[in-house]
Structure formats: structure tokens, C-alpha cells
PDB file of N, CA and C in Angstrom:
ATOM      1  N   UNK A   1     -97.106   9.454  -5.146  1.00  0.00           N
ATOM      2  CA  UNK A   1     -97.739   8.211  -4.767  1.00  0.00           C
ATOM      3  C   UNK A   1     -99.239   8.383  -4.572  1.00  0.00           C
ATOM      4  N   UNK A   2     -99.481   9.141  -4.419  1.00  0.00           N
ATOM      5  CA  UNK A   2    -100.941   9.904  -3.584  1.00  0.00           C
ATOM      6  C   UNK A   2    -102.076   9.681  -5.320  1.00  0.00           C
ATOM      7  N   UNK A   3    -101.309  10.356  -6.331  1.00  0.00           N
ATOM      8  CA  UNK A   3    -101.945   9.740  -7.754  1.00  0.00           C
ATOM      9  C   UNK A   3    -102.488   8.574  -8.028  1.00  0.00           C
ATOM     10  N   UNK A   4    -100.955   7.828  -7.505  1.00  0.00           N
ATOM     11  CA  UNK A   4    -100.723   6.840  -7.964  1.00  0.00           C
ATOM     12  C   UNK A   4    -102.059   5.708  -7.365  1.00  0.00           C
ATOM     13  N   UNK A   5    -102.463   5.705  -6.176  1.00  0.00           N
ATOM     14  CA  UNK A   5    -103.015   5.331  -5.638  1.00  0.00           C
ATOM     15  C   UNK A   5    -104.618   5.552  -5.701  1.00  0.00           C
ATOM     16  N   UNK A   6    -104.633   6.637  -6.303  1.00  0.00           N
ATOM     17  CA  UNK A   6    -106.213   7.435  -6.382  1.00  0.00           C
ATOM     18  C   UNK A   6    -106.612   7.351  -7.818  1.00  0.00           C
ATOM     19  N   UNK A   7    -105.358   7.021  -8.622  1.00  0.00           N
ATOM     20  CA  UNK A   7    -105.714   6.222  -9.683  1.00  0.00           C
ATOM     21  C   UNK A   7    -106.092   4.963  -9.735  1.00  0.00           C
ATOM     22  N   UNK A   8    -105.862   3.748  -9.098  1.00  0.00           N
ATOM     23  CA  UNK A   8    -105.900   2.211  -8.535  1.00  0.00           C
ATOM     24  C   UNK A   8    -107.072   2.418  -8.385  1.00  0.00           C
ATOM     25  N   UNK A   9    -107.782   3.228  -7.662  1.00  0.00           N
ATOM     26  CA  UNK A   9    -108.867   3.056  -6.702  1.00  0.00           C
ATOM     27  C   UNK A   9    -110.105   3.613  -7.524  1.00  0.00           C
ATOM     28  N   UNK A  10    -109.536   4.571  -8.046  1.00  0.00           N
ATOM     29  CA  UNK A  10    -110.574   5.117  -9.206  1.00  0.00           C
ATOM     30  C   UNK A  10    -111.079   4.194 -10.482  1.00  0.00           C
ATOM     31  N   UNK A  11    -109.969   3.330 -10.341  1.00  0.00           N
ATOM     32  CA  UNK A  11    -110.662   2.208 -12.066  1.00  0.00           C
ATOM     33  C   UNK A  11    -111.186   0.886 -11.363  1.00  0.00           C
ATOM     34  N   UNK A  12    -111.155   0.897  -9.683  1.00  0.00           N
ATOM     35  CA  UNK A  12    -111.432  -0.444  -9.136  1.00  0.00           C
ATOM     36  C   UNK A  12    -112.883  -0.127  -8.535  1.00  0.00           C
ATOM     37  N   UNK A  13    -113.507   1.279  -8.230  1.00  0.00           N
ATOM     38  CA  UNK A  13    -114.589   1.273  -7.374  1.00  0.00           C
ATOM     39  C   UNK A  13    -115.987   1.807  -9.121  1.00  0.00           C
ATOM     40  N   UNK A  14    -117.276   1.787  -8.475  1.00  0.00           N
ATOM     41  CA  UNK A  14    -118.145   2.115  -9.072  1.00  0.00           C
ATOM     42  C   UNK A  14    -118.539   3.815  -9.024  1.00  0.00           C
ATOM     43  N   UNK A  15    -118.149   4.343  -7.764  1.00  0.00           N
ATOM     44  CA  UNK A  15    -118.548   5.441  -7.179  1.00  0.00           C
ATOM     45  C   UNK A  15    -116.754   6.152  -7.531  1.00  0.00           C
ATOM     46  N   UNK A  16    -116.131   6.854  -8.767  1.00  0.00           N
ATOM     47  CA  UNK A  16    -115.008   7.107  -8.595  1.00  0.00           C
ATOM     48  C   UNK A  16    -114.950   8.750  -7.762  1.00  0.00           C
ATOM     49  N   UNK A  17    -116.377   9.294  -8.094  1.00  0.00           N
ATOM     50  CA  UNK A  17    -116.153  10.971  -7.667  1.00  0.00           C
ATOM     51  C   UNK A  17    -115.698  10.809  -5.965  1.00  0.00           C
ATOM     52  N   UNK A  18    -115.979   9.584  -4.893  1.00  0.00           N
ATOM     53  CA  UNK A  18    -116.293   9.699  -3.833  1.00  0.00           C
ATOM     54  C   UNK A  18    -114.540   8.935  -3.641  1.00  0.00           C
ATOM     55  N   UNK A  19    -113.568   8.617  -4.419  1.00  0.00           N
ATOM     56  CA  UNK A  19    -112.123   8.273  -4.153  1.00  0.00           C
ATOM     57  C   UNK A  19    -111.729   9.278  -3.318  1.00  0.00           C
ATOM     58  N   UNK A  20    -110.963   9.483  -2.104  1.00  0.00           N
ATOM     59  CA  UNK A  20    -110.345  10.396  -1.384  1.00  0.00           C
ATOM     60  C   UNK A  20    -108.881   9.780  -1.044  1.00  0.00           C
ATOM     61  N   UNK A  21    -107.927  10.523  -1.075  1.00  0.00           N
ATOM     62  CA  UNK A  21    -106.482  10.054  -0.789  1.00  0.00           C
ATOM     63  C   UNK A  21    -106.266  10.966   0.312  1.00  0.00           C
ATOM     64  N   UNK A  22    -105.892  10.801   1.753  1.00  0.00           N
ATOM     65  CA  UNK A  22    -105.445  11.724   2.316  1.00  0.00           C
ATOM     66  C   UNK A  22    -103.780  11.155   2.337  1.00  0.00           C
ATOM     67  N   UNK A  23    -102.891  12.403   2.492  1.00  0.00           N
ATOM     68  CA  UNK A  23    -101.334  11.965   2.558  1.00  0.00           C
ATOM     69  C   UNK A  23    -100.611  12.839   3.914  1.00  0.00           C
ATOM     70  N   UNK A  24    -100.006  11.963   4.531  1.00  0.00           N
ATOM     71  CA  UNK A  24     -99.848  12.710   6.078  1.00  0.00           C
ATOM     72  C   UNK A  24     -98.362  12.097   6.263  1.00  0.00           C
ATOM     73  N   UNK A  25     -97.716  12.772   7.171  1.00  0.00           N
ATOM     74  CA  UNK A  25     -96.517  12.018   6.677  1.00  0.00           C
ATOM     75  C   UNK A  25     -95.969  11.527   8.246  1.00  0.00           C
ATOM     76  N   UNK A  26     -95.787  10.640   9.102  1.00  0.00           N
ATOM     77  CA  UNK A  26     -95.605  10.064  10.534  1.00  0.00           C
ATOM     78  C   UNK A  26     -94.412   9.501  10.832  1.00  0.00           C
ATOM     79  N   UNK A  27     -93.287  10.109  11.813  1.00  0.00           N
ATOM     80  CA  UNK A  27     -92.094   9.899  12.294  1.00  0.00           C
ATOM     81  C   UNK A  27     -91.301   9.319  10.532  1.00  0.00           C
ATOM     82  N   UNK A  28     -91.721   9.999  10.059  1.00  0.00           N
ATOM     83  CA  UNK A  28     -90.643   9.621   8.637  1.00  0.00           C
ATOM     84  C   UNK A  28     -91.258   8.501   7.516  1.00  0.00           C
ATOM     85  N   UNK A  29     -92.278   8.577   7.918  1.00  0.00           N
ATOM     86  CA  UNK A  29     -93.139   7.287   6.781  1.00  0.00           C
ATOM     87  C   UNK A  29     -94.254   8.177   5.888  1.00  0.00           C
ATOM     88  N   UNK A  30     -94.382   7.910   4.867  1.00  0.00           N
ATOM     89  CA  UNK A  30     -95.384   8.665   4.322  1.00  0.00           C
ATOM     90  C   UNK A  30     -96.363   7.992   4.311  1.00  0.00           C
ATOM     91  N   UNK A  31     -98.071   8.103   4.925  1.00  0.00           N
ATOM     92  CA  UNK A  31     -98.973   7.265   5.209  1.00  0.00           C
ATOM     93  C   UNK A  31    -100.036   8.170   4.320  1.00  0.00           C
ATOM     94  N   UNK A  32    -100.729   7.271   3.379  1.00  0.00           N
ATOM     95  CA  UNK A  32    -101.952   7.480   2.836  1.00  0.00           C
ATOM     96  C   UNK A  32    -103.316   6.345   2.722  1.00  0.00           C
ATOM     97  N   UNK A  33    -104.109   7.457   3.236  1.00  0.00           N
ATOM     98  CA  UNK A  33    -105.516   7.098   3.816  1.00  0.00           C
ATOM     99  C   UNK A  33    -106.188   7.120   2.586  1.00  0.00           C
ATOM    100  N   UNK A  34    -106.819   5.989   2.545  1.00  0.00           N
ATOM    101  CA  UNK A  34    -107.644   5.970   0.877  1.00  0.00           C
ATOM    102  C   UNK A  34    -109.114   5.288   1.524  1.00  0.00           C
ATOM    103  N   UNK A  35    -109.718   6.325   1.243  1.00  0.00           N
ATOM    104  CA  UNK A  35    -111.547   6.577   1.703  1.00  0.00           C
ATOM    105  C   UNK A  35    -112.244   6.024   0.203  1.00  0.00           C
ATOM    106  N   UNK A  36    -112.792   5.301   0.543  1.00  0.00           N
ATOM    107  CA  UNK A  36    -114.443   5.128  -0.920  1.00  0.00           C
ATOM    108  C   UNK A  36    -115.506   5.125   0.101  1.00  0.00           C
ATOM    109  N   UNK A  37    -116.510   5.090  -1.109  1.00  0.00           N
ATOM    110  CA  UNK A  37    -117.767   4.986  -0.557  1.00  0.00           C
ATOM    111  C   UNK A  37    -117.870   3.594  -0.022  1.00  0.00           C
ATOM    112  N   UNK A  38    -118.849   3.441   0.945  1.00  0.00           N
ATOM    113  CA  UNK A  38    -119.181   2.112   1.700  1.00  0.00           C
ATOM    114  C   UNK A  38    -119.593   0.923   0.442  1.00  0.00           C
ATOM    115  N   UNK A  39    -120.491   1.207  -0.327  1.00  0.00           N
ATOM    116  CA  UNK A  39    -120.624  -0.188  -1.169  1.00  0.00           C
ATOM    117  C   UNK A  39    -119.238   0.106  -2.400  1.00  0.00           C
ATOM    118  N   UNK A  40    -118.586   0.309  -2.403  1.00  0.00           N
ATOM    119  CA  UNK A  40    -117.152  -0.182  -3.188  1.00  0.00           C
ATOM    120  C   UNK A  40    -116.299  -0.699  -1.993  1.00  0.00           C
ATOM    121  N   UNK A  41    -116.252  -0.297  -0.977  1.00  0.00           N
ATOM    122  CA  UNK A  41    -115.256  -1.156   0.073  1.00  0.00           C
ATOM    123  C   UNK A  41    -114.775  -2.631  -0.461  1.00  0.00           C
ATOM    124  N   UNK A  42    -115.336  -3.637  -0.328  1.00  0.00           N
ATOM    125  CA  UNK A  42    -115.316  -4.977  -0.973  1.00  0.00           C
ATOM    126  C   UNK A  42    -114.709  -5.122  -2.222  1.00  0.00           C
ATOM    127  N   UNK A  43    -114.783  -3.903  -2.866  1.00  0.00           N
ATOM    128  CA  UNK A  43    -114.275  -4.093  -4.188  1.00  0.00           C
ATOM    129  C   UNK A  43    -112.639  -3.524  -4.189  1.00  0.00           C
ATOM    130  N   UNK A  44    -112.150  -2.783  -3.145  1.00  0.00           N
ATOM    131  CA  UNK A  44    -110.925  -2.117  -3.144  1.00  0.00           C
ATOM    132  C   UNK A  44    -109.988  -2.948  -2.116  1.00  0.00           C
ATOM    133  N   UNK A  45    -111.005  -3.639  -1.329  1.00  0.00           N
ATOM    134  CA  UNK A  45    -109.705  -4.708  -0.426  1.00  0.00           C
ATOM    135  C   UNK A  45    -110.452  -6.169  -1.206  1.00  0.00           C
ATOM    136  N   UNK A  46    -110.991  -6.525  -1.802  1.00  0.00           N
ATOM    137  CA  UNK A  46    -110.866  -8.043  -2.788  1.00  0.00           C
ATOM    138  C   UNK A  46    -111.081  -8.984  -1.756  1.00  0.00           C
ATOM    139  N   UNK A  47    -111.162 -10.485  -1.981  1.00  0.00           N
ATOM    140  CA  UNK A  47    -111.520 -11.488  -1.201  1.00  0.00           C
ATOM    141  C   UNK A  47    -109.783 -11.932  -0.460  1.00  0.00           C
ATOM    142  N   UNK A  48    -110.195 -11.805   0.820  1.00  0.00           N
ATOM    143  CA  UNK A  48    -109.015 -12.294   1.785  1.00  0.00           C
ATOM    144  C   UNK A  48    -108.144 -10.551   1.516  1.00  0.00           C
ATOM    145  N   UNK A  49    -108.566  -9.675   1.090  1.00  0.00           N
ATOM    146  CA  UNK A  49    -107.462  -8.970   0.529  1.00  0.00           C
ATOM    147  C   UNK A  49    -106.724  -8.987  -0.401  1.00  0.00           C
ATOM    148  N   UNK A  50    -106.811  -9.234  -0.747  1.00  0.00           N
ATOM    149  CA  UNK A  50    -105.711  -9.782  -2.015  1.00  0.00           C
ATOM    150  C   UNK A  50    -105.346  -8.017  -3.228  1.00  0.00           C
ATOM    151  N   UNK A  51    -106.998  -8.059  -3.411  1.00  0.00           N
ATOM    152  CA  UNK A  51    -106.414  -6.094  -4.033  1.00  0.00           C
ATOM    153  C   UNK A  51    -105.998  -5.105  -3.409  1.00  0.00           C
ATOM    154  N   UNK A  52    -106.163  -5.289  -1.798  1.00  0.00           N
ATOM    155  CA  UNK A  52    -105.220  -4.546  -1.429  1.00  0.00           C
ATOM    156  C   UNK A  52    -104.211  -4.369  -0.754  1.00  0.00           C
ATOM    157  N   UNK A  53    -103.906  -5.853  -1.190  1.00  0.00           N
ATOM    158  CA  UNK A  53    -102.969  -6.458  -0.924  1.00  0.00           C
ATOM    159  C   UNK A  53    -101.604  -5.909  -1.968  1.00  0.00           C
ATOM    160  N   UNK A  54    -102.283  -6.269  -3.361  1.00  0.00           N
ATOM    161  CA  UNK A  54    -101.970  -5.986  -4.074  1.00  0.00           C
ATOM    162  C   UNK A  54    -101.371  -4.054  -4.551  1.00  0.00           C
ATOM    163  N   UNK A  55    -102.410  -3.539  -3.966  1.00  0.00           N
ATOM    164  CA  UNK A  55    -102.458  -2.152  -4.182  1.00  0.00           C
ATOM    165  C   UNK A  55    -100.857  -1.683  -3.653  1.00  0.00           C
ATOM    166  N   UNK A  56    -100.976  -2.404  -2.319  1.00  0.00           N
ATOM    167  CA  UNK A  56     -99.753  -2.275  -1.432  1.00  0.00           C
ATOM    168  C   UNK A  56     -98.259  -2.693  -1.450  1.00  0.00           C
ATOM    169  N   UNK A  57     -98.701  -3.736  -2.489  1.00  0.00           N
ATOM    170  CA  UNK A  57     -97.382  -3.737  -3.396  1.00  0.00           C
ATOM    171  C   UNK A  57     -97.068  -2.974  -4.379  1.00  0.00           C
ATOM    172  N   UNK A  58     -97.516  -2.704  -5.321  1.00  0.00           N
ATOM    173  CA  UNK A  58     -97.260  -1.955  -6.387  1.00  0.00           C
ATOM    174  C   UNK A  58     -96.579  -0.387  -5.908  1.00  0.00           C
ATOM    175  N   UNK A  59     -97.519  -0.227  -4.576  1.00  0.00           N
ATOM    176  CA  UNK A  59     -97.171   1.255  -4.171  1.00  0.00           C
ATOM    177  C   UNK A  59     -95.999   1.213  -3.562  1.00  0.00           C
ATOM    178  N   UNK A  60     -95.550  -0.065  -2.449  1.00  0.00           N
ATOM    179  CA  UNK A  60     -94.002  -0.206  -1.992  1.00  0.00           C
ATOM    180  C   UNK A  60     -92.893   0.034  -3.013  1.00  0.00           C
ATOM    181  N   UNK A  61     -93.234  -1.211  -4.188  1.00  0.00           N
ATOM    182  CA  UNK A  61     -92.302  -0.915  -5.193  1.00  0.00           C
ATOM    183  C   UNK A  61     -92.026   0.534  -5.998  1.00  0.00           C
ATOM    184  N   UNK A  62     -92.832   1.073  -5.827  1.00  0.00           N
ATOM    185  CA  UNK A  62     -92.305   2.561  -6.729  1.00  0.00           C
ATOM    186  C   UNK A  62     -92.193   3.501  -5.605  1.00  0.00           C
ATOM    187  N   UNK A  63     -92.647   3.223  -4.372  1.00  0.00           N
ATOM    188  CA  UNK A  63     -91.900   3.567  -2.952  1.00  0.00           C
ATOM    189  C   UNK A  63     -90.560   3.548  -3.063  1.00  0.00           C
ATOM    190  N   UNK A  64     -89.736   2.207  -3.316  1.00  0.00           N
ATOM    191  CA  UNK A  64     -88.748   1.811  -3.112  1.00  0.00           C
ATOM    192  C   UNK A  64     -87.426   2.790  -4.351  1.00  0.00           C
ATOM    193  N   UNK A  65     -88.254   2.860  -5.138  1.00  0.00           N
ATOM    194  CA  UNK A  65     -87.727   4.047  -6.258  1.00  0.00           C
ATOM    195  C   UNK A  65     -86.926   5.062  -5.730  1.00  0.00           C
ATOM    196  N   UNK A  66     -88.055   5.991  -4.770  1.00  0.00           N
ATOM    197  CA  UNK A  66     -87.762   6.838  -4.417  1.00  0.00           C
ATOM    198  C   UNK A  66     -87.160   6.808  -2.700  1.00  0.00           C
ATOM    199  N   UNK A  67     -86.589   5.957  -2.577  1.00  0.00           N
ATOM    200  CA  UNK A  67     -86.170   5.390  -0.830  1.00  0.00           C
ATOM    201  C   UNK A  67     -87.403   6.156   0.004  1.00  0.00           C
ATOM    202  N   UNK A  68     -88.868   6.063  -0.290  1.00  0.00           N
ATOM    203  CA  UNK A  68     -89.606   6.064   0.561  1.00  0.00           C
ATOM    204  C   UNK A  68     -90.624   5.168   1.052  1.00  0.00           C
ATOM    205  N   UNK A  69     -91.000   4.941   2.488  1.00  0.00           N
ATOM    206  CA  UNK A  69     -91.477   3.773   2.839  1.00  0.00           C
ATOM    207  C   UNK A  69     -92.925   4.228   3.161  1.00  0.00           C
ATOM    208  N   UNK A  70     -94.082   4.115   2.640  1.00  0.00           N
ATOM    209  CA  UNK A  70     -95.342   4.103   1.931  1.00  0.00           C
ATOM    210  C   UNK A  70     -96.123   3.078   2.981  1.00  0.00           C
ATOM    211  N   UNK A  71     -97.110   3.686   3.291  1.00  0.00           N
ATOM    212  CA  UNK A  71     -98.225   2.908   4.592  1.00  0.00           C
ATOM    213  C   UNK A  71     -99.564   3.258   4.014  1.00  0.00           C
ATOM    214  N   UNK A  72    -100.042   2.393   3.640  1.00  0.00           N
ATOM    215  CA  UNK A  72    -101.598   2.643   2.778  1.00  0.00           C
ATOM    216  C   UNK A  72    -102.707   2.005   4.058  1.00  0.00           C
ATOM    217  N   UNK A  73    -103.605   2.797   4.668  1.00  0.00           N
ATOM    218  CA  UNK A  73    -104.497   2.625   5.074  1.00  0.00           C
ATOM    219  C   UNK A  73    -105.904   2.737   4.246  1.00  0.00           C
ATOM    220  N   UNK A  74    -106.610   1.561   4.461  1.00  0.00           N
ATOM    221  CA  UNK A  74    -107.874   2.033   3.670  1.00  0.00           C
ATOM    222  C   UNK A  74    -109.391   1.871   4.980  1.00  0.00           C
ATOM    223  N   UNK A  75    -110.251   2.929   4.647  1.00  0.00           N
ATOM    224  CA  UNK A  75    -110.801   3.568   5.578  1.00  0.00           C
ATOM    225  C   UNK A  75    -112.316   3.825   5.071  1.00  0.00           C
TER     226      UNK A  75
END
């Protein structure tokens, strides 16, 4: 998932070298922290959210693949 995600983020920001995925895993949830640089922020959570909104679906569903439940923080 950790790819999967650092791929999303890599074709959505301007700055891709500065994409960071951290993956940590909390009372049984697998949680990944997805860092950009400050001027792509806006561009990785979209208006109202909606891309990462979006991001957060795509990643549940192939979550759901593997019966794991996926917590995307972006940071």
C-alpha cells in the first residue's frame, strides 16, 4: 500500500523527490503518513478534499483485498 500511495502522490505534486510515505502499524491498523512539500499540499488534499478524499478510497479498496484496514494521514 505504502507504493501504492507514494505513487498517487508522486503524479499529483510538482516537487515528486520531496513524496515521503511513512508506514507504522497501530493496535492492528496499518497507518501511513504521506509528507510533501508545503506548496504541493493543496494539490494532494484538492478543494473541500475531495483528492484525498479520493486517495483514501482507492487505498481502502485494495485495503479491503487484503482484509487490511488502511489510515492515510497527510502531514
Amino acid at each position: 500500500m505504502k507504493e501504492l500511495v507514494e505513487m498517487i502522490a508522486k503524479a499529483l505534486v510538482d516537487h515528486p523527490e520531496e513524496v515521503v510515505v511513512i508506514e507504522t502499524i497501530k493496535d492492528g491498523d496499518k497507518h501511513l503518513e504521506l509528507k510533501v512539500a508545503e506548496s504541493d499540499m493543496g494539490k494532494v488534499i484538492g478543494k473541500q478534499g475531495r483528492i484525498a478524499r479520493a486517495i483514501r478510497t482507492v487505498v481502502k479498496a485494495a485495503g479491503t483485498k487484503t482484509d487490511e484496514r488502511i489510515i492515510i494521514d497527510i502531514v
